[in-house]
Protein backbone atom coordinates (compact mmCIF):
# COMPACT_ATOMS: atom_id res chain seq x y z
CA UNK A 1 0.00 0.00 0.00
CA UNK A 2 1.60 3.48 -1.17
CA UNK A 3 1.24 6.71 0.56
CA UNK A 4 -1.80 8.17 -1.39
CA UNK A 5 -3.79 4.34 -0.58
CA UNK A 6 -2.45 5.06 2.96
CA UNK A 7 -4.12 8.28 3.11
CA UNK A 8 -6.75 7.40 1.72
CA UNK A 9 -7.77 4.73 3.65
CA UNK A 10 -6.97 6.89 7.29
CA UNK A 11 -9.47 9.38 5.71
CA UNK A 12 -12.02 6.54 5.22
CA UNK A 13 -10.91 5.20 8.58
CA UNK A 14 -11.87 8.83 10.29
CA UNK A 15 -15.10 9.36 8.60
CA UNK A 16 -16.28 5.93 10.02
CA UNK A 17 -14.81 6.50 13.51
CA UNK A 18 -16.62 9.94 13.17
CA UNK A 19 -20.28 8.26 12.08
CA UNK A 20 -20.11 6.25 15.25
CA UNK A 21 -18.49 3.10 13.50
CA UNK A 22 -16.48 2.52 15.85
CA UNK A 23 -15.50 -1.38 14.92
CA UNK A 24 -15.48 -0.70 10.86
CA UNK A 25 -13.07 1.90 11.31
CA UNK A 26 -10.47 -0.07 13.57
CA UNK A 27 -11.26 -2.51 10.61
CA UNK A 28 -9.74 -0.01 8.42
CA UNK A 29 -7.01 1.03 10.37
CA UNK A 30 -5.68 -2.14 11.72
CA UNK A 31 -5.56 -3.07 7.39
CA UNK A 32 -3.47 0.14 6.64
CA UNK A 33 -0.88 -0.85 9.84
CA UNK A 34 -0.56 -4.29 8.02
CA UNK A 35 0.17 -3.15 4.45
CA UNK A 36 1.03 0.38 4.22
CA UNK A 37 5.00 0.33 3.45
CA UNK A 38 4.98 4.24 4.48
CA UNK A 39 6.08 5.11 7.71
CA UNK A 40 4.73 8.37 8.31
CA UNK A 41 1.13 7.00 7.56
CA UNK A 42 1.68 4.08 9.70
CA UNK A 43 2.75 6.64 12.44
CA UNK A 44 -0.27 8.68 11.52
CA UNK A 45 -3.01 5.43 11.97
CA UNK A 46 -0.89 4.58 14.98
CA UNK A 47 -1.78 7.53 16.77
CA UNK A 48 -5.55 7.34 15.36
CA UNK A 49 -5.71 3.58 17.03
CA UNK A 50 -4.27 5.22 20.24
CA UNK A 51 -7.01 7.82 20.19
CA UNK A 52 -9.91 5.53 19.62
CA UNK A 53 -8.74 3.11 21.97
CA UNK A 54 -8.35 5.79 24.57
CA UNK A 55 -11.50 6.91 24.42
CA UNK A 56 -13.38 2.96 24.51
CA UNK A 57 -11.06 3.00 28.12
CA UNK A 58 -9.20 -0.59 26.45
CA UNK A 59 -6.35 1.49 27.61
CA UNK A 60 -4.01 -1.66 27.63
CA UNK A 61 -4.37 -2.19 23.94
CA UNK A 62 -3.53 1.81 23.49
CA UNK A 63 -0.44 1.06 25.67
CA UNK A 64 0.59 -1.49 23.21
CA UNK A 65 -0.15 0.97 19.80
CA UNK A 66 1.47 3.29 21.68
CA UNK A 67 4.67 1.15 22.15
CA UNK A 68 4.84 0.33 18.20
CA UNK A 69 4.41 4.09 17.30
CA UNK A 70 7.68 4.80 19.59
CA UNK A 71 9.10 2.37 17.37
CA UNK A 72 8.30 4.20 14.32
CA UNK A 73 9.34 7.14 15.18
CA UNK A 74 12.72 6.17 15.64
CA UNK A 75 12.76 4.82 12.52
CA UNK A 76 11.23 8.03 11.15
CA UNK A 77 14.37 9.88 12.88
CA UNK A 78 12.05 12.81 13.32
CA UNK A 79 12.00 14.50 16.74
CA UNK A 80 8.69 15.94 16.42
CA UNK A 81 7.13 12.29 15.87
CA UNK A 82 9.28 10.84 18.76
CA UNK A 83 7.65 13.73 21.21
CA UNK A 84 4.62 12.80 20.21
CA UNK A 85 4.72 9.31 20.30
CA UNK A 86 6.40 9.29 23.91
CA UNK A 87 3.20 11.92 25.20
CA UNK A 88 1.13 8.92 23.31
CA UNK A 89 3.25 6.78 25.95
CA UNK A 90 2.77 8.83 28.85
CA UNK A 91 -0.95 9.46 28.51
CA UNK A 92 -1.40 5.60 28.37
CA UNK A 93 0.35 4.98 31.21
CA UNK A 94 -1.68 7.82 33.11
CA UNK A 95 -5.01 5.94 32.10
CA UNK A 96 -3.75 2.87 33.78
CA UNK A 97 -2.87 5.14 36.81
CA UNK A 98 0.84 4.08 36.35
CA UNK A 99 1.19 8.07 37.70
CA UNK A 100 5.37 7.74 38.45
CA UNK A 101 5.82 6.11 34.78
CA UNK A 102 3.80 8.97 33.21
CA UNK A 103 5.75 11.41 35.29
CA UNK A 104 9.02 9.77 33.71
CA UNK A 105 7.77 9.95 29.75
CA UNK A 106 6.67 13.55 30.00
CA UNK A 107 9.95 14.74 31.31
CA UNK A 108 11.28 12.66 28.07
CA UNK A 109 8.96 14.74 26.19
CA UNK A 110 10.11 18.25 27.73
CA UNK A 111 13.55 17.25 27.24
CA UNK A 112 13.14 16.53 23.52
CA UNK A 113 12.11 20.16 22.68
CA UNK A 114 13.11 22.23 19.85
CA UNK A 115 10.87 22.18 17.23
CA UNK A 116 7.47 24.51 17.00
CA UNK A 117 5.86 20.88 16.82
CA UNK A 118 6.89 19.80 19.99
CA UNK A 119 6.90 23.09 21.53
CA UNK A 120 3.07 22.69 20.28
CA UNK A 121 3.11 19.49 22.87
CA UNK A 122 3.95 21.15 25.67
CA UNK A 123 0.64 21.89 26.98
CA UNK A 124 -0.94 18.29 26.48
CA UNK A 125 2.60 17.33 28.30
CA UNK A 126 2.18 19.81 30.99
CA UNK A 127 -1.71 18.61 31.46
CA UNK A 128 -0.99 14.91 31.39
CA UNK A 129 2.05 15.27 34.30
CA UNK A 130 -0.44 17.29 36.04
CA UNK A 131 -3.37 14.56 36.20
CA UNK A 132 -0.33 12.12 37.14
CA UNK A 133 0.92 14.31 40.30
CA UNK A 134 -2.91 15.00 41.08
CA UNK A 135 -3.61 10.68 41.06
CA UNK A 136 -0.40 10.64 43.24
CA UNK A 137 -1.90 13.85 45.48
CA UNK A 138 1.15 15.99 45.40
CA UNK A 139 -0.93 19.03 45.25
CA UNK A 140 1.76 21.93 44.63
CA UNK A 141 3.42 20.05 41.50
CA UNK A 142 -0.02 19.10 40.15
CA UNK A 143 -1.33 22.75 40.09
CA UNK A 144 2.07 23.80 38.52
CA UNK A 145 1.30 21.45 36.17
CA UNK A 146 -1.98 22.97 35.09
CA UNK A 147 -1.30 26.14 34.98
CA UNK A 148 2.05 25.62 32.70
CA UNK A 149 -0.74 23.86 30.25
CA UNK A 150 -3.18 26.85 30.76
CA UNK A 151 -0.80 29.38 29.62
CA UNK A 152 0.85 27.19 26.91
CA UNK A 153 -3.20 27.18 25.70
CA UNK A 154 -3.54 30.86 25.86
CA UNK A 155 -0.21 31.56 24.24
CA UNK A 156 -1.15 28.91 21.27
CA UNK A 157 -4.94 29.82 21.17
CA UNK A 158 -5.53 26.16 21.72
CA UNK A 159 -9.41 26.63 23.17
CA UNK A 160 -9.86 22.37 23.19
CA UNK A 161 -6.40 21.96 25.60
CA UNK A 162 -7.89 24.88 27.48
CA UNK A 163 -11.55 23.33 27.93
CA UNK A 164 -9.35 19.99 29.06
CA UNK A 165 -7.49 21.38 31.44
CA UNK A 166 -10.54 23.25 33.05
CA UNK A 167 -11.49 20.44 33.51
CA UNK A 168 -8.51 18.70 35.58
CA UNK A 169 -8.79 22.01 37.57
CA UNK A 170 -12.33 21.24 38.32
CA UNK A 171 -11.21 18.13 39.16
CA UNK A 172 -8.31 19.45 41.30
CA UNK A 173 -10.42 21.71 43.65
CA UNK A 174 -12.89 19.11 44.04
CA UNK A 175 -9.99 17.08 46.20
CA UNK A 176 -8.75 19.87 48.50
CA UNK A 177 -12.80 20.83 48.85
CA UNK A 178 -13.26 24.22 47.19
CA UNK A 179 -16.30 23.93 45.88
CA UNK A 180 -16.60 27.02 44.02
CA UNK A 181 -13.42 26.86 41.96
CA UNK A 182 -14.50 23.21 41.67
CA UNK A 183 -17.46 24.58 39.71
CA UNK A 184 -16.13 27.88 38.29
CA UNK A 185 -13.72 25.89 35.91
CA UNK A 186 -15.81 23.22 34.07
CA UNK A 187 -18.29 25.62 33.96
CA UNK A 188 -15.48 27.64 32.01
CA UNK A 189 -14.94 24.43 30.23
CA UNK A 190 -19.10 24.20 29.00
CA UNK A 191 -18.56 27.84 27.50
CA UNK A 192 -15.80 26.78 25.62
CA UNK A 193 -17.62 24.51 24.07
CA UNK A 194 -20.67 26.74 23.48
CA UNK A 195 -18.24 29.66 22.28
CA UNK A 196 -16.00 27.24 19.91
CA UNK A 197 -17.04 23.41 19.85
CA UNK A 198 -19.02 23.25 16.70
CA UNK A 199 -16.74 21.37 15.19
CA UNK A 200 -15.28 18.99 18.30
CA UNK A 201 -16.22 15.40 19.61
CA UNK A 202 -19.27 15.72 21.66
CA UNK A 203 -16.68 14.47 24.39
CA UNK A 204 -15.70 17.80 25.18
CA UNK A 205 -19.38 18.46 26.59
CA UNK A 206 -19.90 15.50 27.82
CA UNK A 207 -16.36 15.80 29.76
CA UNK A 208 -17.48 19.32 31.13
CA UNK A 209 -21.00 18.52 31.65
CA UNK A 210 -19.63 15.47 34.45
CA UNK A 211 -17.65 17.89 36.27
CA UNK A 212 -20.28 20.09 36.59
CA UNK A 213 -22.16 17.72 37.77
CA UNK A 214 -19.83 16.31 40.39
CA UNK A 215 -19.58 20.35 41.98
CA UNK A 216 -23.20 20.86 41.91
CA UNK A 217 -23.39 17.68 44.25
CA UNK A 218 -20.30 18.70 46.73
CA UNK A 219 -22.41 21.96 46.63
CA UNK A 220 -25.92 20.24 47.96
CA UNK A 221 -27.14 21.47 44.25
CA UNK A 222 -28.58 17.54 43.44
CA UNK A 223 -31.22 18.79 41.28
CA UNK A 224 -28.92 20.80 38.95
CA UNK A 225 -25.88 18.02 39.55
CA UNK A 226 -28.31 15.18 37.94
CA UNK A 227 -29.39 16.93 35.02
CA UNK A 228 -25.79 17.75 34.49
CA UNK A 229 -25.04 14.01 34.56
CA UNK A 230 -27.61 12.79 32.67
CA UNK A 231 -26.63 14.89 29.56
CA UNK A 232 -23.31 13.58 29.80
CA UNK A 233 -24.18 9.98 29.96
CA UNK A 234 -26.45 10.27 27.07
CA UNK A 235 -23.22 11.64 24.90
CA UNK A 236 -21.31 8.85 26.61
CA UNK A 237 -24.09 5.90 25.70
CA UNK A 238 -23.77 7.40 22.28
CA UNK A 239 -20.50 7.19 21.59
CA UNK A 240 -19.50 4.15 23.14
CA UNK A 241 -17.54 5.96 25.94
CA UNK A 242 -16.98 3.46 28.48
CA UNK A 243 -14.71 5.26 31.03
CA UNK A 244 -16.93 7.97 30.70
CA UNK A 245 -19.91 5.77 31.94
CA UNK A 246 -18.11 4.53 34.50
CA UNK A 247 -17.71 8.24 36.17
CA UNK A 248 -21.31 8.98 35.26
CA UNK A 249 -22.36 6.00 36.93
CA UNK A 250 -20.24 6.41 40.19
CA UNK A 251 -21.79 10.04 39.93
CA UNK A 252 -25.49 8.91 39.41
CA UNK A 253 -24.88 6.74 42.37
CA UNK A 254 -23.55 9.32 45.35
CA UNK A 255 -26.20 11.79 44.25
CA UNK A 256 -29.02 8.42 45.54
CA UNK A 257 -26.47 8.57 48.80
CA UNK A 258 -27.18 12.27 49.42
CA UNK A 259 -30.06 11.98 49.13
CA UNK A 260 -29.89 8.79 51.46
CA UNK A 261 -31.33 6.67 48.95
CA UNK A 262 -28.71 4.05 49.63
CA UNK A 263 -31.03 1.48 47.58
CA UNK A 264 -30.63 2.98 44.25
CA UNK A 265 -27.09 3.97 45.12
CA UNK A 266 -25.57 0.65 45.77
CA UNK A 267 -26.28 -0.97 41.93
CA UNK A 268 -25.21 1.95 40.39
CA UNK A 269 -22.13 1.71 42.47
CA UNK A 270 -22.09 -1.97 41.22
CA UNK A 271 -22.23 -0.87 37.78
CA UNK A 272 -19.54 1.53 37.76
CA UNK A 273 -17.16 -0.88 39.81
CA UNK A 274 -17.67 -3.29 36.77
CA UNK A 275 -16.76 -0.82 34.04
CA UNK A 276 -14.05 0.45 36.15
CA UNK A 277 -12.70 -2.77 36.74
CA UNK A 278 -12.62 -3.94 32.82
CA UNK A 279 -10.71 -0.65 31.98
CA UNK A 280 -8.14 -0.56 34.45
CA UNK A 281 -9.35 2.60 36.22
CA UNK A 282 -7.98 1.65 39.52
CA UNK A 283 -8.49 5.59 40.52
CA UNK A 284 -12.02 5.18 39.91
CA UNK A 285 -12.53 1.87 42.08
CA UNK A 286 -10.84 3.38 45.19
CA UNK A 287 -13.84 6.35 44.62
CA UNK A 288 -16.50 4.21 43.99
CA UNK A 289 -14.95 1.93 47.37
CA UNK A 290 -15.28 4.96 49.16
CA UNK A 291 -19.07 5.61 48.07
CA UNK A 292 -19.92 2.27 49.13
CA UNK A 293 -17.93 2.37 52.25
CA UNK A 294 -20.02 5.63 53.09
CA UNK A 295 -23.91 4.07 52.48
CA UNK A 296 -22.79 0.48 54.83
CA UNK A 297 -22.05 3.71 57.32
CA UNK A 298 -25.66 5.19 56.62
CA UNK A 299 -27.19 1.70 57.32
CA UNK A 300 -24.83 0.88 60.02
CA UNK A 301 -23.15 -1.92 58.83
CA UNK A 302 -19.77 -1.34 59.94
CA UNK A 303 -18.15 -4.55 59.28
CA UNK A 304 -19.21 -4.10 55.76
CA UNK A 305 -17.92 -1.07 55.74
CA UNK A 306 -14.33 -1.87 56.85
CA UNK A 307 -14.44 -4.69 54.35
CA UNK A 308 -15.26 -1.91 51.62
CA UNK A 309 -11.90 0.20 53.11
CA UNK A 310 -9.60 -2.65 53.09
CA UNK A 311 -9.78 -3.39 49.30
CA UNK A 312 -10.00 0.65 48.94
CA UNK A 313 -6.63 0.34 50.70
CA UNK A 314 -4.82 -1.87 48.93
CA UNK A 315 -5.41 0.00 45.72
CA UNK A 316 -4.42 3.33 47.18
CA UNK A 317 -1.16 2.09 48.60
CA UNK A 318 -0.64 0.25 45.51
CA UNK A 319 -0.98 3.87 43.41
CA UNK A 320 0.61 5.67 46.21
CA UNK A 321 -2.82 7.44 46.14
CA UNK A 322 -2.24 9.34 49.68
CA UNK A 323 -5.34 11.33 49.49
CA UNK A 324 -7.61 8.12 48.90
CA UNK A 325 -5.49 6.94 52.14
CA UNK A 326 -6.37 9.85 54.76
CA UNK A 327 -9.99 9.68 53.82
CA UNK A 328 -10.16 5.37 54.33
CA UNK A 329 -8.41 6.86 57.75
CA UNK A 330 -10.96 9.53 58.58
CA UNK A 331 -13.72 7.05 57.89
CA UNK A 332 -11.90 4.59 60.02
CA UNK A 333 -11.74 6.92 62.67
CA UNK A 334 -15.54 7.17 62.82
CA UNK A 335 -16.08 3.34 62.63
CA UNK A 336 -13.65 2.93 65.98
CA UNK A 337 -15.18 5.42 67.69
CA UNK A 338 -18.73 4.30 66.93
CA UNK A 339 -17.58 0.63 67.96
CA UNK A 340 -15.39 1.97 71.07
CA UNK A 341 -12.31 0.78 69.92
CA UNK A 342 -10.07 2.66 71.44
CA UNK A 343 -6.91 1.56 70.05
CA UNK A 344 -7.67 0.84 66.60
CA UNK A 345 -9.07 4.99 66.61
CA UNK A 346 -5.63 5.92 67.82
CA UNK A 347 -3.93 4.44 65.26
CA UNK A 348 -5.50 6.04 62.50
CA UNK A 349 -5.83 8.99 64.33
CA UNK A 350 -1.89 9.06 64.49
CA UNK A 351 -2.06 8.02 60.14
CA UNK A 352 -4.63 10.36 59.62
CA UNK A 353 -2.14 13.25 60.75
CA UNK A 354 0.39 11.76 58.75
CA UNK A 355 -1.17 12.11 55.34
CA UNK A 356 -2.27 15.71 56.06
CA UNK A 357 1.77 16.46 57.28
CA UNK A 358 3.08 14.48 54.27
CA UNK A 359 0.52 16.29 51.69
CA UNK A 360 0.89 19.25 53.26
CA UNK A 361 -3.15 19.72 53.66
CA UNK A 362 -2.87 22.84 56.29
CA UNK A 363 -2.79 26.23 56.06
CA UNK A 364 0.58 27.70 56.02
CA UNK A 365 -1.09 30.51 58.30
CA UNK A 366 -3.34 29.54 60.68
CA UNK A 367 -2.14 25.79 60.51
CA UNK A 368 -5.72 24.85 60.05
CA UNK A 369 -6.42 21.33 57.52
CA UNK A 370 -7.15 22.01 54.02
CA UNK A 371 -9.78 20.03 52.18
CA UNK A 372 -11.51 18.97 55.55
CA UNK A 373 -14.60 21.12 54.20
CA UNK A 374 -15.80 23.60 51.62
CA UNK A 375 -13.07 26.05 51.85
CA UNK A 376 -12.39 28.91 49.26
CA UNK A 377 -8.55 28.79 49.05
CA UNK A 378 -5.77 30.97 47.08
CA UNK A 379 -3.12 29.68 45.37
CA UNK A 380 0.10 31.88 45.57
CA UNK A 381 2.29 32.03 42.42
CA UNK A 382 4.94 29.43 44.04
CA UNK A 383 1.33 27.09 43.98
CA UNK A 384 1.46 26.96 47.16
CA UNK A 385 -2.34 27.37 48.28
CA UNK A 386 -4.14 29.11 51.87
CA UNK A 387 -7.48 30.02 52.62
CA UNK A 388 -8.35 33.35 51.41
CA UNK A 389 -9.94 34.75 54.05
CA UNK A 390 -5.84 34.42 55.43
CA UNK A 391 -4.60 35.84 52.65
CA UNK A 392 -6.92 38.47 53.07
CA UNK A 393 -6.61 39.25 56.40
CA UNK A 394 -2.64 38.89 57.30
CA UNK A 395 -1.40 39.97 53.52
CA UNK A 396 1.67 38.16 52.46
CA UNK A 397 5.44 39.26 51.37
CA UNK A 398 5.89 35.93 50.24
CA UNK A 399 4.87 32.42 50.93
CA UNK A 400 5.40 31.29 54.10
CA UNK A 401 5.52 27.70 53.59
CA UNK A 402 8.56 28.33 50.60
CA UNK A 403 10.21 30.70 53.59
CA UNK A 404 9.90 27.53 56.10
CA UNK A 405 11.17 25.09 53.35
CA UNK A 406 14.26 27.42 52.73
CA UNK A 407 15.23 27.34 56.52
CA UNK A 408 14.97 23.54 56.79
CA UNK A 409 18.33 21.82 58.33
CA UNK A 410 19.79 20.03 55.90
CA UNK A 411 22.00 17.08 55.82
CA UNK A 412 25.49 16.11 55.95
């Protein structure tokens, strides 16, 4: 197959994946990997199969494209192509929540710059290291992170890296509990989309819509947080958007648990916990743990519940997930007490302190926890972040916790 045939048949490949043909145009594709003798094209369908596989969640099988395309871009000897397949790379490994080896390949990324190609990269790089330190709950790096992406998406125009990393920041806020930031930015995100979408995959909307919809609920709004979610899990049913389901699912589900409807909540938990488990989203199982965890609490099962945290806990050590690990504490801490066990409390008392210390979850001013409840905080430029109403009322010449970090003792 020459290099015209190859194009041809990507373009025929697209305009099935576009009409919803999802199997046809893998069809396609995997034909044009198997005969095309050009490797540019085959680089091209490589990163098509990586795409279409990401977005079905069979994230192992875009691991494994994403492997072959490194391949051809060495033998392409073209910088540009080896950036891009090693993001390909790191974004795989991100899906599988293999957060240190996505770390790793972006930094290969960053360190192949050069060309306005790969300079192009940078933001999906910076966005995709961000989502890794964020799934590993190092807060500081991960909001770095996103806003190196957000300005590489202002200074490129790029309004669809923008609306994605609007969302991550949704997504960020939501974990250290400031609910209106946690709603401010996909909301950002669903005016993108209005504003410049036309011609996008209806993921985009779908993607913003779910974040939405996960504020709304932090923020009592249930009403306004399940119309949210059911839009986006009609675009996901529609386009065969598995992983998407999954978080729609898990969504659906802790909106029936505030509402104590723990009924309808625990087979929609089920349901997500099976999708979740078939794509590898071990992040998403440790939430969905946690949900369950919570309604055996509301119909005071506790020995159901503890069996619920200790398979939460295995996953979250296993990611190094230390944020999924101080709230299995916290709700720990509530079982103990409610069975009077005074020794098992104290010891995840004594962890629960640790996490907060080793994530630094306190307010470098009035030493108060962060993301214990709705908070509105304020990131400094260093990304270190306080509570604003600190901010506002002691002023700052500086961070405080970079001036305590500076005057740490060091070692011999």
């Amino acid at each position: 197959m020459g290099q015209d045939q190859t194009k041809q048949q990507i373009e025929k490949g697209l305009h099935l994946y576009q009409s919803n043909q999802t199997e046809k145009a893998l069809r396609v594709w995997m034909r044009v990997l198997e005969k095309s003798a050009d490797p540019a094209g085959r680089f091209r369908v490589l990163g098509c199969l990586i795409t279409a596989h990401a977005e079905m969640g069979r994230y192992k099988d875009m691991l494994k494209f994403a492997v072959v395309q490194i391949d051809t871009a060495r033998e392409l000897e073209d910088p540009d192509y080896l950036t891009e397949s090693y993001l390909n790379l790191a974004r795989s490994n991100e899906k599988l929540c293999e957060f240190q080896k996505t770390i790793s390949y972006c930094k290969t990324c960053l360190n192949m710059q050069g060309t306005t190609v790969s300079l192009q990269l940078n933001g999906q790089v910076s966005l995709s290291m961000g989502n890794a330190f964020l799934g590993l709950s190092i807060f500081q790096k991960a909001l770095e992170c996103f806003e190196k992406a957000l300005r590489y998406a202002h200074n490129n125009d790029d309004k669809m890296l923008e609306c994605r990393v609007c969302c991550s920041l949704g997504n960020f806020y939501t974990q250290i509990k400031d609910y209106e930031k946690a709603l401010f930015f996909p909301c950002k995100a669903a005016e993108l989309v209005n504003d410049y979408g036309k011609g996008w995959s209806l993921k985009y909307r779908a993607m913003s819509q779910y974040h939405m919809a996960v504020a709304y609920r932090k923020l009592g709004r249930l009403a306004d947080a399940m119309d949210c979610c059911e839009e986006s899990m009609k675009i996901a049913l529609q386009h065969g958007d598995r992983p998407l389901q999954a978080l729609c699912l898990l969504c659906f589900a802790d909106i029936h648990r505030s509402r104590k409807d723990v009924q309808t909540a625990f087979p929609r938990y089920d349901s997500s916990m099976s999708i979740m488990t078939e794509i590898g989203n071990r992040l998403g199982l440790i939430q969905v743990l946690l949900g369950v965890t919570k309604c055996w609490m509301l119909q005071k099962e506790l020995d159901k519940a503890l069996e619920s945290i200790e398979k939460a806990q295995e996953l979250a050590e296993g990611l190094g997930n230390k944020l999924g690990l101080l709230k299995l504490h916290c709700l720990c801490e509530r079982i103990y007490r409610t069975k009077e066990q005074q020794r098992e409390l104290r010891d995840h008392v004594v962890k629960f302190h640790e996490c907060v210390e080793e994530m630094e979850l306190y307010c470098g001013m009035c030493g108060e926890s962060i993301g214990e409840k709705n908070n509105q905080l304020q990131a400094l430029p260093c990304s270190h972040f306080f509570h604003l109403k600190c901010l506002q009322t002691n002023g700052t010449r500086g961070c405080p916790n970079c001036r305590r970090l500076s005057v740490k003792p060091g070692y011999v």
